[in-house]
N, C-alpha and C. Protein backbone atom coordinates (compact mmCIF):
# COMPACT_ATOMS: atom_id res chain seq x y z
N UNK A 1 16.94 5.62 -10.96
CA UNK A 1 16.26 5.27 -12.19
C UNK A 1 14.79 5.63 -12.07
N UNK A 2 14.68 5.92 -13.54
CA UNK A 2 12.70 6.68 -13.46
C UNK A 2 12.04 5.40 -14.37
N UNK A 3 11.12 5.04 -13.85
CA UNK A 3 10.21 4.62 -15.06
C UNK A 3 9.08 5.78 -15.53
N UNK A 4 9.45 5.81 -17.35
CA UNK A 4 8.49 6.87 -17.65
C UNK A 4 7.70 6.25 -18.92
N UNK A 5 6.13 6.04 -18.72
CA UNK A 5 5.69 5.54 -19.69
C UNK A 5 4.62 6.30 -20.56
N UNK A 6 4.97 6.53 -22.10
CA UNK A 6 4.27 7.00 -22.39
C UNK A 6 2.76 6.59 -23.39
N UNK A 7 1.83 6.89 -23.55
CA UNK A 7 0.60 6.18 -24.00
C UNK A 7 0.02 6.67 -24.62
N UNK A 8 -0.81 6.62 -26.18
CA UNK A 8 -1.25 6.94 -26.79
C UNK A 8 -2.80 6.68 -26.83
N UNK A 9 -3.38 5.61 -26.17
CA UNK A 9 -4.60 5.08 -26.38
C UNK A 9 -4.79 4.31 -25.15
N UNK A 10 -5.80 4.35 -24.88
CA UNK A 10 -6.73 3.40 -23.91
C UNK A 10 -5.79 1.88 -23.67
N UNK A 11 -5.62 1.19 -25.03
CA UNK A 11 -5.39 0.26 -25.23
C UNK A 11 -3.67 -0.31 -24.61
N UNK A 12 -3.17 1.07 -24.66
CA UNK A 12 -1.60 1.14 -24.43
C UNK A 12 -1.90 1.27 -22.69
N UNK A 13 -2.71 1.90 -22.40
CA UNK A 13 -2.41 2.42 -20.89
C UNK A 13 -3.38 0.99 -20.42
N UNK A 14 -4.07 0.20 -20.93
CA UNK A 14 -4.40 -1.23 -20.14
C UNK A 14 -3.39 -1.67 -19.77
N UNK A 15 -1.75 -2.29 -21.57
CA UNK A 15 -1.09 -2.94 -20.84
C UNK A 15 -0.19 -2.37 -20.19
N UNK A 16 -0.06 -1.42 -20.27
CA UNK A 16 0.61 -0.88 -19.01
C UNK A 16 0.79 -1.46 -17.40
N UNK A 17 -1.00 -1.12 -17.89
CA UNK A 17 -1.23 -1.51 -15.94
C UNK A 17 -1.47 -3.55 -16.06
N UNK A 18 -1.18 -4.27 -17.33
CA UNK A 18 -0.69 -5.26 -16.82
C UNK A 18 0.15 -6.17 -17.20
N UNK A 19 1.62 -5.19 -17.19
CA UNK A 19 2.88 -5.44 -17.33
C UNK A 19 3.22 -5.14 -16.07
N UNK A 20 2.68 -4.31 -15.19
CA UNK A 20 2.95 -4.29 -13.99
C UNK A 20 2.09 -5.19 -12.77
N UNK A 21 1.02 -5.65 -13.18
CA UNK A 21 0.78 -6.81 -12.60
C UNK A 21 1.92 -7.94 -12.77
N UNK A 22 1.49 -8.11 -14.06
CA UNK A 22 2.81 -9.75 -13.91
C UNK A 22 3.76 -9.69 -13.50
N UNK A 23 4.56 -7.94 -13.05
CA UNK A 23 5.67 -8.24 -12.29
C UNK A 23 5.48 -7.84 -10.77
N UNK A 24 4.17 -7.38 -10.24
CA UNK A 24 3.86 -7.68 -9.01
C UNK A 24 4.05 -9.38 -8.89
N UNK A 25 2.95 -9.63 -9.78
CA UNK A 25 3.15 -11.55 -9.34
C UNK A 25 4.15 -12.24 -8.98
N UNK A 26 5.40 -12.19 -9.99
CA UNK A 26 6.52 -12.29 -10.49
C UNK A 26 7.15 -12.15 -8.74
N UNK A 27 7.34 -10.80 -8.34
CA UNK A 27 8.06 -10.42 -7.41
C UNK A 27 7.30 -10.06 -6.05
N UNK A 28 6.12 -10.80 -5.70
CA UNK A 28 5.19 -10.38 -4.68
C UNK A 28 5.62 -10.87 -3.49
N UNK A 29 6.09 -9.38 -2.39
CA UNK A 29 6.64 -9.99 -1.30
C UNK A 29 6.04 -10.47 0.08
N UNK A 30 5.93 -11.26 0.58
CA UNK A 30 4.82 -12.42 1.97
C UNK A 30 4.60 -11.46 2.87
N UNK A 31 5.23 -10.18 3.41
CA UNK A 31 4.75 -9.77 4.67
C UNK A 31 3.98 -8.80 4.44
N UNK A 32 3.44 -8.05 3.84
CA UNK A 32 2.11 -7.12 3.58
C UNK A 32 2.01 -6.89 2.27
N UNK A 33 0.31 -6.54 2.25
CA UNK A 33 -0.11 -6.15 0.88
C UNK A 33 0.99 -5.52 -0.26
N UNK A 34 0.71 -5.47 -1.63
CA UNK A 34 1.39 -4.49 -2.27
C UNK A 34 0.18 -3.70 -2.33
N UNK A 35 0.69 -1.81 -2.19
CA UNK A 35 -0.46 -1.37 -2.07
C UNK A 35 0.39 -0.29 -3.45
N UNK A 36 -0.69 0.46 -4.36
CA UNK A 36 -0.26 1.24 -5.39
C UNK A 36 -0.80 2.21 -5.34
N UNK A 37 -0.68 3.61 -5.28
CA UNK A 37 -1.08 4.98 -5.33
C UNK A 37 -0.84 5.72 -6.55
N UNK A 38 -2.42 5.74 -6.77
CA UNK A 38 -2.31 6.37 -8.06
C UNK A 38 -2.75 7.83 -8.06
N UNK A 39 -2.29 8.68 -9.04
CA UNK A 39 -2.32 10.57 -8.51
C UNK A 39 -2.19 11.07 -10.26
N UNK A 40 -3.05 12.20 -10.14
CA UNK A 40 -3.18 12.53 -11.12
C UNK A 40 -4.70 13.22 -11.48
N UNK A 41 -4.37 14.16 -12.86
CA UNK A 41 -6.12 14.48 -13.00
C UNK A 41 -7.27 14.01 -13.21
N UNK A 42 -8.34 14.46 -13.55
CA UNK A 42 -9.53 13.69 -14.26
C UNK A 42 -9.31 13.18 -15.10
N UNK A 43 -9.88 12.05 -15.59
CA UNK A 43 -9.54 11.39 -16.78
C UNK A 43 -8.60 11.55 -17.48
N UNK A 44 -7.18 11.43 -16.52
CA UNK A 44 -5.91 10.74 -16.54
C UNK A 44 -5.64 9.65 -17.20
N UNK A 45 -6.40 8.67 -16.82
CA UNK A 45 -5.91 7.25 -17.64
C UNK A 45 -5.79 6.99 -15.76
N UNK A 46 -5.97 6.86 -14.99
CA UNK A 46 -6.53 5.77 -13.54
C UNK A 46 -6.90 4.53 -13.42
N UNK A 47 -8.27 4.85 -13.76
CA UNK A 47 -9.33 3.57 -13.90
C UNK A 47 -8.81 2.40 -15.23
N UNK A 48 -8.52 2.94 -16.08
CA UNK A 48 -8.23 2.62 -17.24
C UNK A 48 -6.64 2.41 -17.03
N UNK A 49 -5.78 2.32 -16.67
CA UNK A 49 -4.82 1.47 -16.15
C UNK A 49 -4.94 0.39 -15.12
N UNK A 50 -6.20 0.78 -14.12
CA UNK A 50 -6.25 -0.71 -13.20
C UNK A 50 -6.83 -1.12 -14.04
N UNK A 51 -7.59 -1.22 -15.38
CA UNK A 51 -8.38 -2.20 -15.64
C UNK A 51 -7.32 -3.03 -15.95
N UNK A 52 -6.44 -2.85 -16.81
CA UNK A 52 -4.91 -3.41 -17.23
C UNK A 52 -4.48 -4.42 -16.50
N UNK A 53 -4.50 -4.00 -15.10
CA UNK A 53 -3.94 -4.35 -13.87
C UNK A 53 -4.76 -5.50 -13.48
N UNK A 54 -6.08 -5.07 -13.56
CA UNK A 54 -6.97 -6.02 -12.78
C UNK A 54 -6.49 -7.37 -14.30
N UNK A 55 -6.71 -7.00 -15.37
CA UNK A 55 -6.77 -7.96 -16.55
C UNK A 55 -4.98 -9.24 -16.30
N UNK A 56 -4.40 -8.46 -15.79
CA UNK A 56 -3.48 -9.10 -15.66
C UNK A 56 -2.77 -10.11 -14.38
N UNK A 57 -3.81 -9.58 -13.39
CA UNK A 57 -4.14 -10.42 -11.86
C UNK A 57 -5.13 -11.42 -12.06
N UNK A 58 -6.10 -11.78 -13.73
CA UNK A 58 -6.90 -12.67 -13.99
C UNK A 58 -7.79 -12.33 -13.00
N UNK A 59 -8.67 -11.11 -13.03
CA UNK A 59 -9.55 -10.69 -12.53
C UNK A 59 -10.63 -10.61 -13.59
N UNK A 60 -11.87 -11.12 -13.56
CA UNK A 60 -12.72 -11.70 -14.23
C UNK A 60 -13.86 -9.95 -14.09
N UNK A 61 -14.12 -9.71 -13.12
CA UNK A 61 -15.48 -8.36 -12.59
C UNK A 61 -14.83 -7.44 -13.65
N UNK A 62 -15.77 -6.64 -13.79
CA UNK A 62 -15.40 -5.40 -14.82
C UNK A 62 -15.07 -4.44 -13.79
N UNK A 63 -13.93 -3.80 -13.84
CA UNK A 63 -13.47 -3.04 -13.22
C UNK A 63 -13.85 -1.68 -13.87
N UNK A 64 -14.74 -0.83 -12.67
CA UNK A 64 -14.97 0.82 -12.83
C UNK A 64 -14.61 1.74 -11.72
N UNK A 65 -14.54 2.56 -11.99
CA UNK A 65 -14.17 3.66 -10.61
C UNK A 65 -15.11 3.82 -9.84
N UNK A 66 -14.82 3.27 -8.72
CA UNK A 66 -15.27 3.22 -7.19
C UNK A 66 -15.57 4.85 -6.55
N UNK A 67 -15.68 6.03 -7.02
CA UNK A 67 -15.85 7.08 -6.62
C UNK A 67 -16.93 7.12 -5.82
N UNK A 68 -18.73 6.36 -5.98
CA UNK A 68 -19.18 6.95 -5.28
C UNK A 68 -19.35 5.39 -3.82
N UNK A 69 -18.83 4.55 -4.12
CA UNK A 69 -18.66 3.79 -2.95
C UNK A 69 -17.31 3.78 -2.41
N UNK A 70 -16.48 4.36 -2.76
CA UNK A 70 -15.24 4.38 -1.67
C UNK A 70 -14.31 3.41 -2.57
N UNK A 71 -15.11 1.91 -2.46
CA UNK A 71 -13.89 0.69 -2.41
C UNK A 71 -14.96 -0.47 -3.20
N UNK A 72 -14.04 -0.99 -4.16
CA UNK A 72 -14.57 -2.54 -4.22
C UNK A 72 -13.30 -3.37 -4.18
N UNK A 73 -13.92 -4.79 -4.34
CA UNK A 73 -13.33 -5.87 -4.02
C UNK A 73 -13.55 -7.10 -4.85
N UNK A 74 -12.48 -7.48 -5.43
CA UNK A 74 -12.14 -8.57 -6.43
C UNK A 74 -11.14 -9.74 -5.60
N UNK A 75 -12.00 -10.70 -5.08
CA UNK A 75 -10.89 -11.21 -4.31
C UNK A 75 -10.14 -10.88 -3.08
N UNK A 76 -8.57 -10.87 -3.59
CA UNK A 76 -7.57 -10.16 -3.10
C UNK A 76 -7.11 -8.81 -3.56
N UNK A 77 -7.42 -8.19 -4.40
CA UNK A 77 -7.49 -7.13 -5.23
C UNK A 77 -8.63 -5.85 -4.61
N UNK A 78 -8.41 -5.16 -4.33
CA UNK A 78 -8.84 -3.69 -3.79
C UNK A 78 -8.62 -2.84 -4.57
N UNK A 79 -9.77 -2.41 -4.91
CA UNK A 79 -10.13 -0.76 -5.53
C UNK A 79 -10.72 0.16 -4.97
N UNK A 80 -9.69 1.38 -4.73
CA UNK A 80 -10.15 2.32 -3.72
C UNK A 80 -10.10 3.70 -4.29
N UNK A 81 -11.45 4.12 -4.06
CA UNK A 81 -11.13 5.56 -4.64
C UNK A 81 -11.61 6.68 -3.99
N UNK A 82 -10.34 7.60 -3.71
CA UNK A 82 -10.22 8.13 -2.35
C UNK A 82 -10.78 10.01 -3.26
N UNK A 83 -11.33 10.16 -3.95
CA UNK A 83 -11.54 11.32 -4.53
C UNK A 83 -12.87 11.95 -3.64
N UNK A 84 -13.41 11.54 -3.22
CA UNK A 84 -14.56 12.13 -2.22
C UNK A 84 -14.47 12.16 -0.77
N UNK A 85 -13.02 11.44 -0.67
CA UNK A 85 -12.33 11.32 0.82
C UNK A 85 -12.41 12.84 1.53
N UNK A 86 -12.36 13.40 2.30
CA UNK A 86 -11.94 14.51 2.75
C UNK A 86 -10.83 14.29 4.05
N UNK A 87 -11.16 13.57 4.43
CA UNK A 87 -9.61 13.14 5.38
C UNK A 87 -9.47 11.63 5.77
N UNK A 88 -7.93 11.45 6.06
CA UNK A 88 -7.41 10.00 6.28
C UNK A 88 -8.19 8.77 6.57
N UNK A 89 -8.93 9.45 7.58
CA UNK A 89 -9.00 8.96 8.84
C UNK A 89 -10.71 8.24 8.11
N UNK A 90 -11.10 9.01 7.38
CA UNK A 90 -12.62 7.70 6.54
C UNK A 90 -12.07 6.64 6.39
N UNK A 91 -11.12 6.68 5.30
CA UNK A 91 -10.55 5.57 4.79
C UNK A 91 -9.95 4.37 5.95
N UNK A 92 -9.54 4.65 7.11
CA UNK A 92 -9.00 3.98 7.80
C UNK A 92 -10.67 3.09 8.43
N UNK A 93 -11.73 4.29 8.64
CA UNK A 93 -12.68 3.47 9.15
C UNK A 93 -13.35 2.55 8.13
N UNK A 94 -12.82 2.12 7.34
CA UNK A 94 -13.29 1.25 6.75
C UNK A 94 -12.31 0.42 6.38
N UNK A 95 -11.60 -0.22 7.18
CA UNK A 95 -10.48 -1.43 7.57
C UNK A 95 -9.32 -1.33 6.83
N UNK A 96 -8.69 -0.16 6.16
CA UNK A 96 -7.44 -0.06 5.47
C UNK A 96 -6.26 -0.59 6.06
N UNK A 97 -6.19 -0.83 7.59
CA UNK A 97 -5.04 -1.28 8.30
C UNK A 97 -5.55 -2.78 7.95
N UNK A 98 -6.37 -3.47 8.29
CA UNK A 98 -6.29 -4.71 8.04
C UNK A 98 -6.52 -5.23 6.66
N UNK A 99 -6.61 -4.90 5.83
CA UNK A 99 -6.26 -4.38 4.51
C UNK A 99 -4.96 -4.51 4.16
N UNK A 100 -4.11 -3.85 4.07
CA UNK A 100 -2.81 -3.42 3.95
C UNK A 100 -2.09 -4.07 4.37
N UNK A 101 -2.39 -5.11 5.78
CA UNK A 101 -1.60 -5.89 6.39
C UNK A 101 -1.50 -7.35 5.57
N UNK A 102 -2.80 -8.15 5.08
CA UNK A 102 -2.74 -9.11 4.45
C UNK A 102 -1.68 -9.20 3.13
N UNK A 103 -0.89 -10.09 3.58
CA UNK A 103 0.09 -9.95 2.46
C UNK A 103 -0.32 -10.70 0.96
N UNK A 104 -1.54 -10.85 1.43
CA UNK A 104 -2.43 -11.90 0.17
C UNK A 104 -2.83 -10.64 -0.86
N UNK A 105 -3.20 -9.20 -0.23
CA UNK A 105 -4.02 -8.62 -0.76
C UNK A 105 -3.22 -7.88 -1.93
N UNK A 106 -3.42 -7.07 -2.96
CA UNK A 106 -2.95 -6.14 -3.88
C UNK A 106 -3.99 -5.06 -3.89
N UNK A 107 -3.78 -3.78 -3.44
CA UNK A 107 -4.56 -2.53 -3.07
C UNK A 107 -4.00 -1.54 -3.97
N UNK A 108 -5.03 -1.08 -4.94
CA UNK A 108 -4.95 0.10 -5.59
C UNK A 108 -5.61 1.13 -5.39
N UNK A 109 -5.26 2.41 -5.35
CA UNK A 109 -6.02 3.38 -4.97
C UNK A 109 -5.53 4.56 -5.60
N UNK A 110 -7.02 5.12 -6.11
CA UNK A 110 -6.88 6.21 -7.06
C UNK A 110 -7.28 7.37 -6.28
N UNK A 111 -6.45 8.33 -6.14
CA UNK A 111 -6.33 9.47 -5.52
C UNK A 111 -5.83 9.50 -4.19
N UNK A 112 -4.14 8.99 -4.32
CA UNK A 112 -4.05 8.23 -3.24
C UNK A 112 -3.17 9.65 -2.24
N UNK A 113 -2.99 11.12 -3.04
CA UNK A 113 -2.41 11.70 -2.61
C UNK A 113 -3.29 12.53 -0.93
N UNK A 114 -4.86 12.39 -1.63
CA UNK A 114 -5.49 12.68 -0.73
C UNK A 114 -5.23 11.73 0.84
N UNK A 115 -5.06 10.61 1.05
CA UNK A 115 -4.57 9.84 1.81
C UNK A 115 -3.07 9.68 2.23
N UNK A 116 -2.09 10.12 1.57
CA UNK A 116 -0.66 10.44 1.54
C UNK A 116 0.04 9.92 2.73
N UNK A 117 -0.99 10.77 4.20
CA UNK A 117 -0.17 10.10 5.58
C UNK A 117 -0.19 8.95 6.17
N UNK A 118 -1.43 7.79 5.54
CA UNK A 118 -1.33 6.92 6.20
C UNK A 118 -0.90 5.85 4.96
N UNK A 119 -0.45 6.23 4.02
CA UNK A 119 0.17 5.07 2.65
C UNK A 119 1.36 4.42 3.38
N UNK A 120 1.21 3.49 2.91
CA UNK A 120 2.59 2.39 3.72
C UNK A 120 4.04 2.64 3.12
N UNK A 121 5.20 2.67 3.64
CA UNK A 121 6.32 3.15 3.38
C UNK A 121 6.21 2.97 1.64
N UNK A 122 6.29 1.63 1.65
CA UNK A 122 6.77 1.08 0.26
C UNK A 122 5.61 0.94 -0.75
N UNK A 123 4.95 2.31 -0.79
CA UNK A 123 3.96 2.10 -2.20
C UNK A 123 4.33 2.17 -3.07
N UNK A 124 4.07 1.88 -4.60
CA UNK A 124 4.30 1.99 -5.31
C UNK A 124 3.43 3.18 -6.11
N UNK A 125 4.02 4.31 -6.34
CA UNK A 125 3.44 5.38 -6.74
C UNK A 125 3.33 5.96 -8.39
N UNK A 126 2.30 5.93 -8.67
CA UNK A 126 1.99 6.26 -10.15
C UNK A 126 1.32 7.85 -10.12
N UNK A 127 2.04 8.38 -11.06
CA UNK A 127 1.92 9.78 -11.46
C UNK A 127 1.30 9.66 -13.01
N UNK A 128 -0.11 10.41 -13.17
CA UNK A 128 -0.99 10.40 -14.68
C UNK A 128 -0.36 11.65 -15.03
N UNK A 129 -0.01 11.89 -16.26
CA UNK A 129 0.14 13.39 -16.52
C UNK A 129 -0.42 13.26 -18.00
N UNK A 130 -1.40 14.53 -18.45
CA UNK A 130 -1.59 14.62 -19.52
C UNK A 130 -0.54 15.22 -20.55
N UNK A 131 -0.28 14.65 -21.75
CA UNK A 131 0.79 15.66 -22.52
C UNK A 131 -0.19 16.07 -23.60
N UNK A 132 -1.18 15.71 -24.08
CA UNK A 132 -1.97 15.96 -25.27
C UNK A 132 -3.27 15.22 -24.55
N UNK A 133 -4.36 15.52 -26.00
CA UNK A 133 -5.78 15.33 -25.76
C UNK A 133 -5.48 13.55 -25.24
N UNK A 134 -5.07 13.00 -26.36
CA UNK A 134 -4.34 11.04 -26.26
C UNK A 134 -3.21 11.25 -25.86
N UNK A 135 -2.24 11.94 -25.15
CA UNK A 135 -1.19 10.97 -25.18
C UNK A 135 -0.95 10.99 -23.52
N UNK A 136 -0.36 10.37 -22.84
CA UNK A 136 -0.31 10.72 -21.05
C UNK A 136 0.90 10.22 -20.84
N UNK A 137 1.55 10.36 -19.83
CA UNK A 137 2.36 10.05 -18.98
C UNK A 137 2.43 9.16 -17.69
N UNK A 138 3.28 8.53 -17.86
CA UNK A 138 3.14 7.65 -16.21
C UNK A 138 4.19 7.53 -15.80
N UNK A 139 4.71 8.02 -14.85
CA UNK A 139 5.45 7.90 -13.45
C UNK A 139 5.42 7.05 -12.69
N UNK A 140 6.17 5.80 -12.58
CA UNK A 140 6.64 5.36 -11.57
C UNK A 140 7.41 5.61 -10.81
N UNK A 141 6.82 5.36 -9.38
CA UNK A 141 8.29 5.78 -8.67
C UNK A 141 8.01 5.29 -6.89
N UNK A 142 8.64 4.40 -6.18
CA UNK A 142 8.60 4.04 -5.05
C UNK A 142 9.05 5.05 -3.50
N UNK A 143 7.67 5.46 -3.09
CA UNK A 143 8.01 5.81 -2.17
C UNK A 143 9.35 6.23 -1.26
N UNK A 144 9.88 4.95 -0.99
CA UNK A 144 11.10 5.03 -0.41
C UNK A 144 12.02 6.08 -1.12
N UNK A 145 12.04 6.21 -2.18
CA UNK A 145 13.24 7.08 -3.00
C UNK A 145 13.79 6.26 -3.75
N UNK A 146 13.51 4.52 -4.06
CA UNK A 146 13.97 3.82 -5.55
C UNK A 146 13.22 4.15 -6.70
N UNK A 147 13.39 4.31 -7.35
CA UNK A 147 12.84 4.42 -8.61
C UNK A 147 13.24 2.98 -9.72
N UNK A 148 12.66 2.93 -10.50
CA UNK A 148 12.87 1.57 -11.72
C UNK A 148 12.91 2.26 -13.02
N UNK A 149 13.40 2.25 -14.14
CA UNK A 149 13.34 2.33 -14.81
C UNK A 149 12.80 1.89 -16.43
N UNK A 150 12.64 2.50 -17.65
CA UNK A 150 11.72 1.71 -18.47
C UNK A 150 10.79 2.78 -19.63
N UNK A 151 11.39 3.11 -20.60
CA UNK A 151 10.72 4.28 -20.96
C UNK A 151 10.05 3.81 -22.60
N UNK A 152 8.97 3.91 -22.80
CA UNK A 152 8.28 3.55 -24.05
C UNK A 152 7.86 4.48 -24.61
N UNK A 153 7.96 4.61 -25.87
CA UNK A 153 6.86 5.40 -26.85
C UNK A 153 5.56 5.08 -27.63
């Protein structure tokens, strides 16, 4: 099964990203972070789906893209943005293993393909695709090879 969602506006791709919070909450499992990899072009709809996300984890900070600091932090909530990354191994020096391990935490990260080898088996992977000037695409799809299903217009 695919989840494929499609979005017309800003407003659609918030709840997006928090319909999938409440079912992180919903289904959040005790032994490590949920971590989410997000991939896709420039002004994809990214940032503008975690805001969704963050809105739906009752995250209060205004959520913006972290490009030229790497990472912020809401809590338990991580925003990472790996677009100025040039290899793995930054991101790790700045505590991604102990990070990833807290099963308290929820880690999002935009441009997560650049990082690819050290993502934890079971990310949850989001694909942006543009189809028009407004309309985009989103791909879900779990690492492992499950997929979920769920398709909107």
């Amino acid at each position: 099964m695919k989840l494929k969602i499609f979005t017309s506006n800003p407003s659609q791709t918030k709840k997006a990203g928090k319909l999938l919070a409440e079912e992180i909450l919903r289904t959040k499992p005790t032994q490590k972070a949920v971590v989410i990899g997000l991939v896709g072009d420039l002004g994809g709809g990214k940032t503008t789906f975690l805001q969704g996300l963050a809105r739906g984890l009752k995250i209060k900070g205004k959520i913006l893209s972290p490009t030229f600091i790497i990472m912020r932090r809401f809590g338990s909530f991580y925003h990472i943005d790996c677009y100025r990354i040039r290899r793995p191994q930054e991101l790790l020096s700045l505590g991604f293993k102990k990070i990833i391990s807290n099963p308290k935490n929820i880690v999002a990260i935009e441009w997560a393909d650049r990082v690819r080898s050290i993502m934890p088996a079971k990310t949850i992977w989001l694909k942006f695709e543009f189809l028009s000037e407004k309309k985009r695409k989103i791909v879900l799809k779990l690492k492992d090879g499950r997929q979920k299903a769920l398709t909107r217009h």
